[in-house]
C-alpha atoms as a PDB file:
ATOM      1  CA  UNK A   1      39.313  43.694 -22.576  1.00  0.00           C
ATOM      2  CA  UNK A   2      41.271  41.749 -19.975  1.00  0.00           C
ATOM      3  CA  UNK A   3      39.121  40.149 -17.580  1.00  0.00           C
ATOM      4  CA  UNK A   4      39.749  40.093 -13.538  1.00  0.00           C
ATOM      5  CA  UNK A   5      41.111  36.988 -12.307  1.00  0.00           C
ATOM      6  CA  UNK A   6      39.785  37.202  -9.522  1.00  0.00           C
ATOM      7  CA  UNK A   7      36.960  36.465 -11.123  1.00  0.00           C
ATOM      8  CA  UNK A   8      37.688  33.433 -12.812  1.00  0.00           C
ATOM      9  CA  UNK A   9      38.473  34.973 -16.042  1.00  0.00           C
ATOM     10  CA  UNK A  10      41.176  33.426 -18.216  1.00  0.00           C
ATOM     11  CA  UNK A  11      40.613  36.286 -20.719  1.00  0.00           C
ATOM     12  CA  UNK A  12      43.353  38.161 -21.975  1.00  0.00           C
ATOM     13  CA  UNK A  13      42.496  40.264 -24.968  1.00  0.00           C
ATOM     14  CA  UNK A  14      44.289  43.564 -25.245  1.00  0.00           C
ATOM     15  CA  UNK A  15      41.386  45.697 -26.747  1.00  0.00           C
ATOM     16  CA  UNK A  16      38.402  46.494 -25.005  1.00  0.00           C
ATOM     17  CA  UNK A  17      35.317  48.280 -26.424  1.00  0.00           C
ATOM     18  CA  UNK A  18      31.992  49.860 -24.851  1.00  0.00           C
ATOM     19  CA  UNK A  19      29.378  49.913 -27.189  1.00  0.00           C
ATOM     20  CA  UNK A  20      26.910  52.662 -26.409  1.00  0.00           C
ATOM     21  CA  UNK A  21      23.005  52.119 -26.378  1.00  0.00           C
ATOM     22  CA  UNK A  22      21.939  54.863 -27.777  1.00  0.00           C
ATOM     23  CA  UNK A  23      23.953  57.859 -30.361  1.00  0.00           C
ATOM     24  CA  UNK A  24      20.777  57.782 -32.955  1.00  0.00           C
ATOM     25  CA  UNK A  25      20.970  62.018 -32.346  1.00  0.00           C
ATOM     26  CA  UNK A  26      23.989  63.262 -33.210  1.00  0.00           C
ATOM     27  CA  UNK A  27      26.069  60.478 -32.213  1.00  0.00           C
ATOM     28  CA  UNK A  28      29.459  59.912 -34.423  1.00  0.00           C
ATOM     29  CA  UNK A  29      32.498  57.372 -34.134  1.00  0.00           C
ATOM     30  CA  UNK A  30      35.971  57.883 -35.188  1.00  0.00           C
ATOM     31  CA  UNK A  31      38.443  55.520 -35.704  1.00  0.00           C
ATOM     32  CA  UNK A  32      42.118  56.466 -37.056  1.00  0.00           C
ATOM     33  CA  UNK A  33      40.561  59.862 -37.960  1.00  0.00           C
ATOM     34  CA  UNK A  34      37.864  58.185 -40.497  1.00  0.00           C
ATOM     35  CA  UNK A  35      33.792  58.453 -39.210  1.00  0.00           C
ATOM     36  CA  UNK A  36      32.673  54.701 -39.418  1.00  0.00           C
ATOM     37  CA  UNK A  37      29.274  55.639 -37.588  1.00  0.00           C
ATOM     38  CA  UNK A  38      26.557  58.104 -37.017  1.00  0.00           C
ATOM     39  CA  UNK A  39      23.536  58.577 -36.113  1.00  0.00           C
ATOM     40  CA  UNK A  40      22.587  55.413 -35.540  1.00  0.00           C
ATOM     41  CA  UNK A  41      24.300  53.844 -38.440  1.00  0.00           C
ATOM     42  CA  UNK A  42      27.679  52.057 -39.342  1.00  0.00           C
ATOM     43  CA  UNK A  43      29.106  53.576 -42.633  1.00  0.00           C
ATOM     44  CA  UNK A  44      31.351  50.948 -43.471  1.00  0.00           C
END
């Protein structure tokens, strides 16, 4: 994402993303409706 410029940061993307550490159990992502990962692996 966009960083503070406060900061120093000259970056200024418009998407930002958090990653989580750990969705081995259960965990699922959706992305424009389609499930691209669970449990612990990407299915694309």
């Amino acid at each position: 994402g966009e960083g503070y410029p406060q900061t120093g940061s000259v970056n200024r993307s418009g998407v930002h993303w958090d990653m989580i550490c750990d969705m081995r159990d259960g965990g699922e992502i959706e992305v424009d409706g389609e499930v691209f990962y669970r449990n612990g692996k990407f299915l694309i």
